[in-house]
Protein backbone atom coordinates (compact mmCIF):
# COMPACT_ATOMS: atom_id res chain seq x y z
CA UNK A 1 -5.72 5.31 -11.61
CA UNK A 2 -2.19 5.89 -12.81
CA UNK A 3 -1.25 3.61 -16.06
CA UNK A 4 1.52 1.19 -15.93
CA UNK A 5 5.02 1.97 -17.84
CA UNK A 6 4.16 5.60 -16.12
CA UNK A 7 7.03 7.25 -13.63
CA UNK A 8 6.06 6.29 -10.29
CA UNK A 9 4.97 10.05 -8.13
CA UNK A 10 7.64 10.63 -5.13
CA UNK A 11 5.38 11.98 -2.33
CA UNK A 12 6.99 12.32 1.89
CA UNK A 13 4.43 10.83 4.38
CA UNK A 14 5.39 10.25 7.94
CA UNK A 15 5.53 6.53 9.27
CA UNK A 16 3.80 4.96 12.40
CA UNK A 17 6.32 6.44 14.82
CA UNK A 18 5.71 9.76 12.67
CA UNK A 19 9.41 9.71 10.95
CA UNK A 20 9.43 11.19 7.58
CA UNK A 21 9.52 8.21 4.61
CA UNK A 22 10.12 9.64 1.17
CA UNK A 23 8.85 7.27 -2.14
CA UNK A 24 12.19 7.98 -4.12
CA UNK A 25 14.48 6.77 -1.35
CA UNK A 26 13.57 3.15 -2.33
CA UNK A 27 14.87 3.77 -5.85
CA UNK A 28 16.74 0.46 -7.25
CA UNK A 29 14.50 -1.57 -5.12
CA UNK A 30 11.04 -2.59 -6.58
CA UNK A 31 8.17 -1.29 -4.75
CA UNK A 32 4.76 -2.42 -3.76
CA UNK A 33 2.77 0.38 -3.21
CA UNK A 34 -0.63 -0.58 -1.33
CA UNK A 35 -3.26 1.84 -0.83
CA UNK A 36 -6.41 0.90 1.57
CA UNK A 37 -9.48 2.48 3.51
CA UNK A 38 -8.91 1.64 7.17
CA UNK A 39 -6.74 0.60 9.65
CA UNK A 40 -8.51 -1.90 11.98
CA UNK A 41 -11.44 -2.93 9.45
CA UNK A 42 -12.03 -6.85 7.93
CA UNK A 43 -10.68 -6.24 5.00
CA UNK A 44 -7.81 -3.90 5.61
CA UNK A 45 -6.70 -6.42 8.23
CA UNK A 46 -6.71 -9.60 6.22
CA UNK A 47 -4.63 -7.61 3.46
CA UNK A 48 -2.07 -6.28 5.76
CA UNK A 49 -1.91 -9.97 7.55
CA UNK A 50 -1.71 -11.64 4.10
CA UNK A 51 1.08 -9.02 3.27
CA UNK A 52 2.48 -9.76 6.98
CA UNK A 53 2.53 -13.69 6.15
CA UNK A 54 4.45 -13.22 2.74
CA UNK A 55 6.51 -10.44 4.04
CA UNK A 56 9.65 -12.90 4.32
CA UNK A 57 9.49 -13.44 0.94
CA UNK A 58 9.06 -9.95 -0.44
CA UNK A 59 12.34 -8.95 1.89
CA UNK A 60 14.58 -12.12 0.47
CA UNK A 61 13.84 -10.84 -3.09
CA UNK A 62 14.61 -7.36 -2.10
CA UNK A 63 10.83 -5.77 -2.85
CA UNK A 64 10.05 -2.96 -0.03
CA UNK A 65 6.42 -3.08 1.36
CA UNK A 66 4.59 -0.07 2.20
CA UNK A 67 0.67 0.31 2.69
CA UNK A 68 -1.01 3.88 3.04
CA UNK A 69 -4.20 5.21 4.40
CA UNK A 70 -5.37 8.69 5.41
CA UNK A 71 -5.52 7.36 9.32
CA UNK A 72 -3.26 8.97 11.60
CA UNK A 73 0.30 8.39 12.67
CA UNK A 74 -1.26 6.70 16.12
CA UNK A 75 -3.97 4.41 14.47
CA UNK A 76 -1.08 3.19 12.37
CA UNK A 77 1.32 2.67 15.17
CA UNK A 78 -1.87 0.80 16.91
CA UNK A 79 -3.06 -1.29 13.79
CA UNK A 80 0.85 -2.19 13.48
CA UNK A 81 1.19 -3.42 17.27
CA UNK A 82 -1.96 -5.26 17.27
CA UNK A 83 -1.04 -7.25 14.29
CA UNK A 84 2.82 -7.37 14.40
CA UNK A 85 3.26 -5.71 10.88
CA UNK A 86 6.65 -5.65 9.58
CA UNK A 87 6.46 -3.25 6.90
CA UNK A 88 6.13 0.29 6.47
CA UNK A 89 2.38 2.14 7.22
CA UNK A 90 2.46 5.71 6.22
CA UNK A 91 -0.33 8.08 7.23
CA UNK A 92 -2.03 10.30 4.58
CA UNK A 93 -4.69 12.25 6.35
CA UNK A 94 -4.05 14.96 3.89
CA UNK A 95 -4.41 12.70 0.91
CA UNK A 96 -1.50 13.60 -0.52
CA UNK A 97 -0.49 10.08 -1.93
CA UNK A 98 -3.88 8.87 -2.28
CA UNK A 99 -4.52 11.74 -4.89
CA UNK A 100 -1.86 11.61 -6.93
CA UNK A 101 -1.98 7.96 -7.35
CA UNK A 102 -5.93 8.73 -7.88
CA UNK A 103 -7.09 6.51 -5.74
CA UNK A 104 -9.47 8.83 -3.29
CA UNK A 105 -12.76 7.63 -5.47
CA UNK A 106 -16.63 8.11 -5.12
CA UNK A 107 -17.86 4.70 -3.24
CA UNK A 108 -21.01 3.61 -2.02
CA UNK A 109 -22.37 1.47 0.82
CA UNK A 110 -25.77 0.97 2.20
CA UNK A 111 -27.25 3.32 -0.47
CA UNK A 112 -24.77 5.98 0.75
CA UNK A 113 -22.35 7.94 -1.27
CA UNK A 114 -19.54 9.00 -0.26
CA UNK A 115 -15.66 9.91 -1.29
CA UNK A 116 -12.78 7.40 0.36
CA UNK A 117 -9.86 5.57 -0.89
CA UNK A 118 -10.19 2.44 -3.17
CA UNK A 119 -8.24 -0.59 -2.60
CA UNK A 120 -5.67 -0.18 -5.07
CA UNK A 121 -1.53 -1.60 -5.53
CA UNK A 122 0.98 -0.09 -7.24
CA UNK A 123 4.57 -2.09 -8.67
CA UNK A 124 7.13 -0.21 -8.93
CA UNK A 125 10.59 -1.21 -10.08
CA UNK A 126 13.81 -0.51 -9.34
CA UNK A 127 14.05 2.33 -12.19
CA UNK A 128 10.61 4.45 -10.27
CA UNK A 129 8.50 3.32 -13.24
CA UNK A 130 5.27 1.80 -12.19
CA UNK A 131 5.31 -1.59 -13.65
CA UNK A 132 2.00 -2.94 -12.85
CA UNK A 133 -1.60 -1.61 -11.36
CA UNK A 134 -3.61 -3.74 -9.21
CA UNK A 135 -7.22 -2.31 -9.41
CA UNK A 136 -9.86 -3.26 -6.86
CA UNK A 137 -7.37 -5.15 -5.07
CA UNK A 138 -8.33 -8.40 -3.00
CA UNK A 139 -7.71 -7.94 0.53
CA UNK A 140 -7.24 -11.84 0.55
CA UNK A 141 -5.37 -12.54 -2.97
CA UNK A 142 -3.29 -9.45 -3.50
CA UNK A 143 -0.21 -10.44 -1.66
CA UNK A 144 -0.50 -13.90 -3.47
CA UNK A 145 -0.92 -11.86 -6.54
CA UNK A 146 2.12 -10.00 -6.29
CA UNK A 147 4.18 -12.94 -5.96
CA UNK A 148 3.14 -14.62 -8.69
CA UNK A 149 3.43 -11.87 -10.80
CA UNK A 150 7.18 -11.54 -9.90
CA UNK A 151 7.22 -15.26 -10.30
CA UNK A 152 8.69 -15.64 -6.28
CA UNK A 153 7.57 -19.21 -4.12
CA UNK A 154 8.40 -20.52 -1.05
């Protein structure tokens, strides 16, 4: 995992309707930076909702959502549709991202091993310096998380 009070890593990854979204555009805005296994799965799905549910909050205090998996352009634009997302999904099938942000880890399930991406949030602030790491996110708590940390309520 990167370290906070580190210089966030710029990276270009195309979006769900495959437009080119470069990190270091959102300069001077603070950034959360979510990275997750799979579109379409229980837990990927009650992060991005949670995320979806808060998002009017994160826009009114000027933070910039953006989750990334290596799924393709398409299973982003579906997992978008399906559950009306409003922020940014960029695909990463190269692992680009999830590399330099070291978060493509060994895992295991049902005695298997196997490499994928952890659940893992980055905060970035408005200067590109990552502010605070969010390790072994919770696909239910981390939105709630990040709010509280920047001390925003309803």
């Amino acid at each position: 995992m990167l370290k906070e009070q580190t210089p966030a890593i710029d990276f270009t990854l195309p979006d769900s309707n495959g437009n080119d979204v470069t990190l270091s555009n959102f300069k001077g805005k603070r950034i959360v930076l979510y990275f997750y296994p799979k579109d379409m799965t229980s837990g990927c799905t009650t992060q991005a909702c949670a995320f979806s549910s808060a998002y009017h909050l994160f826009e009114k205090n000027g933070i910039v959502v953006i989750g990334i998996s290596k799924d393709s352009v398409s299973s982003h634009k579906k997992f978008k549709e399906k559950h009306q997302l409003p922020f940014l999904l960029l695909a990463d099938p190269e692992l680009k991202a999830i590399q330099a942000y070291d978060v493509w880890k060994e895992k295991k399930m049902y005695g298997k091993t196997y490499m994928g991406t952890v659940r893992a949030t980055y905060l970035i602030d408005e200067n590109f310096q990552i502010i605070k790491v969010f390790e072994k996110a919770s696909p239910a708590n981390n939105a709630s998380e990040i709010l509280k940390y920047f001390q925003i309520s309803e």
